[in-house]
Protein backbone atom coordinates (compact mmCIF):
# COMPACT_ATOMS: atom_id res chain seq x y z
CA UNK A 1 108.29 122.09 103.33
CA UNK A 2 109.40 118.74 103.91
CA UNK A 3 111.74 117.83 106.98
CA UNK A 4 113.64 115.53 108.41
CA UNK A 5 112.34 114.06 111.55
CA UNK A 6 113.87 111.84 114.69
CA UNK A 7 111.80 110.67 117.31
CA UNK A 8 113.83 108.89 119.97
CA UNK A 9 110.52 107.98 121.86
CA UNK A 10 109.73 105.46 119.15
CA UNK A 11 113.22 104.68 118.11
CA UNK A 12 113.28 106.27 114.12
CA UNK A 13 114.58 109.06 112.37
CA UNK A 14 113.42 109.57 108.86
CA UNK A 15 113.48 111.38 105.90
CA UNK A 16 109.89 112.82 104.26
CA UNK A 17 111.42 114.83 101.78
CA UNK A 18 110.47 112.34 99.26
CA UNK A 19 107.06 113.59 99.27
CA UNK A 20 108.33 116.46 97.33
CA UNK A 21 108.24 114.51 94.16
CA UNK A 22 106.20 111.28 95.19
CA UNK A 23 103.40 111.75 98.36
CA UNK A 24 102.98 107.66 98.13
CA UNK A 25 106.43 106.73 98.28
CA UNK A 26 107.15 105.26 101.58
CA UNK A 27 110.05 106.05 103.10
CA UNK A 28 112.17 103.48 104.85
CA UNK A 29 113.50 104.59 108.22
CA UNK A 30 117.08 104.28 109.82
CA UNK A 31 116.77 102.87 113.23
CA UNK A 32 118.62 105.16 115.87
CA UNK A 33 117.88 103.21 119.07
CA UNK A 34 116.81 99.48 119.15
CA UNK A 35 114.11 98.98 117.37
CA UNK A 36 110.89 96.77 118.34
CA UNK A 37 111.38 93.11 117.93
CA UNK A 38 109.33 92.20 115.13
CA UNK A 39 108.55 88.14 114.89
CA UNK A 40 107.80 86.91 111.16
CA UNK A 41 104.70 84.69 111.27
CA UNK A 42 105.56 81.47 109.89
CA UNK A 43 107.19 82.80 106.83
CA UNK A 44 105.37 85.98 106.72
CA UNK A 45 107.16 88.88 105.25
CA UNK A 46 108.19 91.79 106.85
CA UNK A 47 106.32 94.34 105.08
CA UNK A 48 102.71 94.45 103.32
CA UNK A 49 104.42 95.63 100.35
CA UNK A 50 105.70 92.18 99.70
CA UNK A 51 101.74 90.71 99.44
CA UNK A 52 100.99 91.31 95.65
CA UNK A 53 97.49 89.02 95.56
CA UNK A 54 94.73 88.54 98.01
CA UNK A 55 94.89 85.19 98.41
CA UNK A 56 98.40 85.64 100.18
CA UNK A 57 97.06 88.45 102.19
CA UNK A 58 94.50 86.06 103.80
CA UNK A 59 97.61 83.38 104.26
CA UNK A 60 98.88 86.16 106.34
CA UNK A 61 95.97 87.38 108.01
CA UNK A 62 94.94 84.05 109.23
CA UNK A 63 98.65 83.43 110.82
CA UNK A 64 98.87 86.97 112.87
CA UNK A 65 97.64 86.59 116.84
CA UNK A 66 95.84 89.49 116.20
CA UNK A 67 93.37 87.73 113.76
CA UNK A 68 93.22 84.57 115.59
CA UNK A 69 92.07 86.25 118.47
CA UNK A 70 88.97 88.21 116.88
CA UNK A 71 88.00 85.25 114.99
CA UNK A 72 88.04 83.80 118.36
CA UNK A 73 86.17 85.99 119.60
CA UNK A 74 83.82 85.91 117.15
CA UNK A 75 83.39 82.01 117.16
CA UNK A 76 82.63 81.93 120.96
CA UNK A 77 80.30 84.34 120.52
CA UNK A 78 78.56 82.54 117.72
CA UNK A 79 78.33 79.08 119.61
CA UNK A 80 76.66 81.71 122.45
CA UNK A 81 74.28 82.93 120.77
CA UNK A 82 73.17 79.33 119.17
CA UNK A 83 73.05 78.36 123.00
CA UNK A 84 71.10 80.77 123.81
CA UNK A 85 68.32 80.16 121.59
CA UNK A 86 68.37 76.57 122.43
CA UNK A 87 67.80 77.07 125.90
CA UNK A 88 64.59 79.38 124.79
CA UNK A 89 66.67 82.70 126.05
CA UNK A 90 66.28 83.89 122.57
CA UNK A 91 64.65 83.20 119.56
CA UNK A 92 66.59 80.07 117.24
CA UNK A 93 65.53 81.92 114.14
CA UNK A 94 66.83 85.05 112.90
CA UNK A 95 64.54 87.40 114.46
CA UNK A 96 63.85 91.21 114.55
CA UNK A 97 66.27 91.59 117.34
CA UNK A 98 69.39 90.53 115.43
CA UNK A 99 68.48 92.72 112.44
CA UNK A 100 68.27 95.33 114.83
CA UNK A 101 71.61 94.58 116.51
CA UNK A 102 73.14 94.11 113.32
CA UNK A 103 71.50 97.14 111.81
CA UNK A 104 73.00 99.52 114.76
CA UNK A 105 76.25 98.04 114.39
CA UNK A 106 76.69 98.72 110.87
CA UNK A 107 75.45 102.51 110.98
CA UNK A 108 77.77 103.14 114.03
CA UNK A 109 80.32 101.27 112.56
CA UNK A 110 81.58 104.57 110.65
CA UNK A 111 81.63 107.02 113.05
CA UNK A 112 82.94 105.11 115.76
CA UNK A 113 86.11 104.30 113.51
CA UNK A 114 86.66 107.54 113.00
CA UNK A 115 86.16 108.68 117.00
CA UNK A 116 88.64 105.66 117.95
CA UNK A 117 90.90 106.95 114.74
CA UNK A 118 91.31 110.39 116.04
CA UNK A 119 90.82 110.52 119.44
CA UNK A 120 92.76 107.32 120.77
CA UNK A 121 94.60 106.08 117.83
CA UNK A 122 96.23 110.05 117.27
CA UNK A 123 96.33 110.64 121.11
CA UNK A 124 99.21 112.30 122.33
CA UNK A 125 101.86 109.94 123.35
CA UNK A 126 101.53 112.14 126.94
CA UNK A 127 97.98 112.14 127.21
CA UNK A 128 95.74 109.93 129.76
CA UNK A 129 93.98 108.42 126.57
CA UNK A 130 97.46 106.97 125.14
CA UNK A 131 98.65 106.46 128.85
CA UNK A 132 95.61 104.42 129.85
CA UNK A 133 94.95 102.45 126.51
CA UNK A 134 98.54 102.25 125.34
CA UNK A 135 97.59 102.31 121.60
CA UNK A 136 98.67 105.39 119.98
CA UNK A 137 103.03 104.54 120.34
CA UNK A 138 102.29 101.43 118.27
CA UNK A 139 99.96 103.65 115.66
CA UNK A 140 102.61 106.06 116.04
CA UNK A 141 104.96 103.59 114.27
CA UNK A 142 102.46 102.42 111.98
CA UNK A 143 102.81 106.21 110.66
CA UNK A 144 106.49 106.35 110.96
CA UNK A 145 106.73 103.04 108.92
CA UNK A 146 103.42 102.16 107.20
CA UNK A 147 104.45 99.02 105.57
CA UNK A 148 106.03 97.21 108.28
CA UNK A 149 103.77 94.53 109.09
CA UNK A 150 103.95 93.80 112.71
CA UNK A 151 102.84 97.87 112.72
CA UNK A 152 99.77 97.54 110.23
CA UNK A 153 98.30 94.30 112.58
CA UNK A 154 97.28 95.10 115.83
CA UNK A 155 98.45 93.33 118.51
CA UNK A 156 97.23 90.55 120.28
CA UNK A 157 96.93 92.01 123.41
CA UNK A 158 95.36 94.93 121.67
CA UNK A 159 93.17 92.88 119.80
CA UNK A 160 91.84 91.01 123.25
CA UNK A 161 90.88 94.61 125.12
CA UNK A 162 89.09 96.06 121.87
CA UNK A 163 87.14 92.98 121.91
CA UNK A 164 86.57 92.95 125.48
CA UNK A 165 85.70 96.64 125.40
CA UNK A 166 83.19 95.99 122.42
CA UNK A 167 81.13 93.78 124.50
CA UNK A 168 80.96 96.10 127.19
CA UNK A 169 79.62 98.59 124.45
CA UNK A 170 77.23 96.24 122.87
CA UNK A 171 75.52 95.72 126.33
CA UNK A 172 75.05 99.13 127.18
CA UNK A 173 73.47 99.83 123.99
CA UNK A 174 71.65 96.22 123.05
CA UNK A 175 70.13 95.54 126.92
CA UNK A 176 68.32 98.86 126.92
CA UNK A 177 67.22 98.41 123.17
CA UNK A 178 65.63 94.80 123.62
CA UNK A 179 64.12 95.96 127.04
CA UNK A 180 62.27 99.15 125.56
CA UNK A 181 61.18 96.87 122.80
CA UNK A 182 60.36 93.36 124.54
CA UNK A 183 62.89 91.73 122.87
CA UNK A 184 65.15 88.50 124.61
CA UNK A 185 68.03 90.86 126.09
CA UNK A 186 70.70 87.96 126.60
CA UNK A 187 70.57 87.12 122.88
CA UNK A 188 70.21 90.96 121.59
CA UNK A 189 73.43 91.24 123.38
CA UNK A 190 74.56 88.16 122.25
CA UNK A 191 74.06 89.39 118.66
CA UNK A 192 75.17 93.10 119.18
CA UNK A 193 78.53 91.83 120.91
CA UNK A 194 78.90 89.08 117.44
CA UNK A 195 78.19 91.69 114.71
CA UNK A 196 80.75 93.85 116.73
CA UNK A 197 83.62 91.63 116.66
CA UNK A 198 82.92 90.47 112.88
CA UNK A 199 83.15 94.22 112.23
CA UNK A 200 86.75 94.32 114.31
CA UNK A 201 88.32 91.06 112.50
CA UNK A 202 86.78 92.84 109.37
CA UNK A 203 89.02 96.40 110.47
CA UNK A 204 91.82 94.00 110.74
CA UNK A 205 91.51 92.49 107.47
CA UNK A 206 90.90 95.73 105.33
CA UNK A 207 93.46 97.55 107.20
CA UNK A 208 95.99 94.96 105.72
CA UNK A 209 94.58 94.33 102.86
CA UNK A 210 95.08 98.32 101.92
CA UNK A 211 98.84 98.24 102.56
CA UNK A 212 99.96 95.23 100.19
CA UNK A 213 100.74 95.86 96.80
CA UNK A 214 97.10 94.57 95.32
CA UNK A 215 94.85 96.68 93.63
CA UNK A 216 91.24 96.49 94.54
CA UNK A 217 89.03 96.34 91.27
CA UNK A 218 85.79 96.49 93.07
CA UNK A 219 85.30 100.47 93.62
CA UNK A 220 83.95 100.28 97.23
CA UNK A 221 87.48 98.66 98.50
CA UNK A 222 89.64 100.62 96.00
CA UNK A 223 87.92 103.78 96.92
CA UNK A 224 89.06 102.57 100.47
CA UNK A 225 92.41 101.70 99.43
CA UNK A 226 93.58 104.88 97.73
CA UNK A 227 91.64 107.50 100.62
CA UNK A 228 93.86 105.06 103.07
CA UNK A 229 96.92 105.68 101.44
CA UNK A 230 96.28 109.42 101.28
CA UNK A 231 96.32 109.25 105.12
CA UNK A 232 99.00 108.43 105.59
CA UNK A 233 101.16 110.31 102.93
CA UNK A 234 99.01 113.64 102.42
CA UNK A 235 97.66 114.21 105.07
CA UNK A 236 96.75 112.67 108.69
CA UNK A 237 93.61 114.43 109.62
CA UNK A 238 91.43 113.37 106.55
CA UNK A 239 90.49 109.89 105.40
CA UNK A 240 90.43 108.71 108.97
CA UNK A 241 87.89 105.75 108.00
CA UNK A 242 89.45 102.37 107.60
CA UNK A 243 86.13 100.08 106.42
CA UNK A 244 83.86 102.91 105.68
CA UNK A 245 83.79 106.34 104.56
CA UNK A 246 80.64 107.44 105.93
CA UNK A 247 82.26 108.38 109.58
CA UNK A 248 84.26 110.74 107.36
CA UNK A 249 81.24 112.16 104.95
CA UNK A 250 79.83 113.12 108.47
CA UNK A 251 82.21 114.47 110.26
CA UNK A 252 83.97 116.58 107.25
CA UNK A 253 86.90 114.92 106.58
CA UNK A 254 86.30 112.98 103.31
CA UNK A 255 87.81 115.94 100.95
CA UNK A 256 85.93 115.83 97.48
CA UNK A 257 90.03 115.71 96.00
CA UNK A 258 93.16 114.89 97.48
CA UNK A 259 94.57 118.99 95.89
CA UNK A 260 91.42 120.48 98.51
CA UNK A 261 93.96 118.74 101.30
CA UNK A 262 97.17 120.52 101.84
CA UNK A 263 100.36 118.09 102.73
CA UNK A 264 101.28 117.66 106.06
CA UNK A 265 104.61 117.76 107.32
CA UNK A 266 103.28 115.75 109.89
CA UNK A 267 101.57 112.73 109.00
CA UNK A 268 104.21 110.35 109.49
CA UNK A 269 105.18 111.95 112.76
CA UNK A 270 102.11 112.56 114.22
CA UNK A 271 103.29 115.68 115.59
């Protein structure tokens, strides 16, 4: 049975009984403290819901800090690795250690969405996960409110520690990989650490991409798009993927229909 729900801690109180008739509806809440303070970027609208076509989605995407700083990222790391195999620490070419890299980062990349997804993302508010990497009370919104944009972007400073932390990850698992198989570490890294933060910018992008009003006509992304949806308004546990399903085919929560999933009272709430 649906309820109605106020939760001081993030400053909403909202209705879900809409779901009775319409699980996708989204359900605009009433703000019963002071609510964030959400900057437009540049003529950016408030929600996703006003992006109807792709190519405005990308105007968008392109303006938030968020975005900037992965693509940052990303182009640091690229000029890096370039440097690196001009000063003979790795090879210029495309070599057998940047397939590997890029081979480990797209098999993880599944699984390790859906471990960051329900483990840090759906942390308890009181836990030392959400304590130490202060991410799930702005995911917690996202729920609350799906379509507001400054809640479907992450933020910058978000966006600047999973990037950080993604290099750390790359090195722990790219040194040890080139070293067991004689490979030029710095540039393994190097590669690991690149493919990582293309994968981020490309969470970012999909992520927003999923909550505007366009309708994906390639079946990969539209597959995406509608299991996305259901996660947020079905059910919270299931469908925890963002940019691949195949974390969610492994770990049993990629339902074979949405009517195998029950609804939850809880998926805006988090509860």
């Amino acid at each position: 049975m649906a309820t109605a729900i106020t939760n001081y801690s993030l400053g909403f109180v909202y209705d879900d009984r809409t779901s009775e008739t319409n699980p996708l509806r989204p359900v605009r809440p009433t703000p019963v403290t002071a609510a964030p303070t959400l900057k437009p970027y540049l003529g950016a609208p408030y929600r996703s819901t006003d992006i109807t076509d792709l190519k405005t989605a990308a105007k968008v995407y392109l303006q938030v800090p968020s975005a900037q700083v992965m693509l940052a990222f990303f182009l640091i790391g690229l000029v890096i690795r370039l440097v690196l195999g001009s000063m003979g620490f790795g090879w210029w070419v495309f070599g057998w250690h940047d397939a590997a890299a890029l081979a480990f980062v797209a098999a993880s990349t599944g699984p390790f969405e859906w471990f960051v997804h329900k483990f840090v993302l759906h942390a308890p508010v009181d836990s030392f996960r959400s304590r130490v990497l202060n991410t799930s009370t702005a995911h917690r919104r996202h729920h609350v409110d799906p379509t507001v944009l400054d809640n479907v972007v992450l933020g910058p400073e978000h966006a600047a520690q999973y990037s950080a932390q993604l290099a750390l990850f790359a090195t722990m698992w790219a040194a040890p990989m080139a070293l067991l198989a004689g490979w030029p570490v710095l540039a393994t890294v190097a590669t690991g650490s690149l493919a990582s933060w293309l994968a981020l910018a490309h969470y970012e992008w999909v992520h927003l991409a999923v909550h505007t009003r366009h309708r994906f006509k390639n079946r990969f992304y539209a597959r995406l798009q509608s299991n996305h949806r259901w996660h947020h308004y079905r059910n919270e546990n299931f469908w925890l993927g963002v940019t691949t399903n195949s974390g969610d085919r492994l770990l049993g929560t990629l339902p074979n229909s949405k009517s195998d999933v029950p609804l939850s009272e809880t998926a805006r709430s988090l509860a």
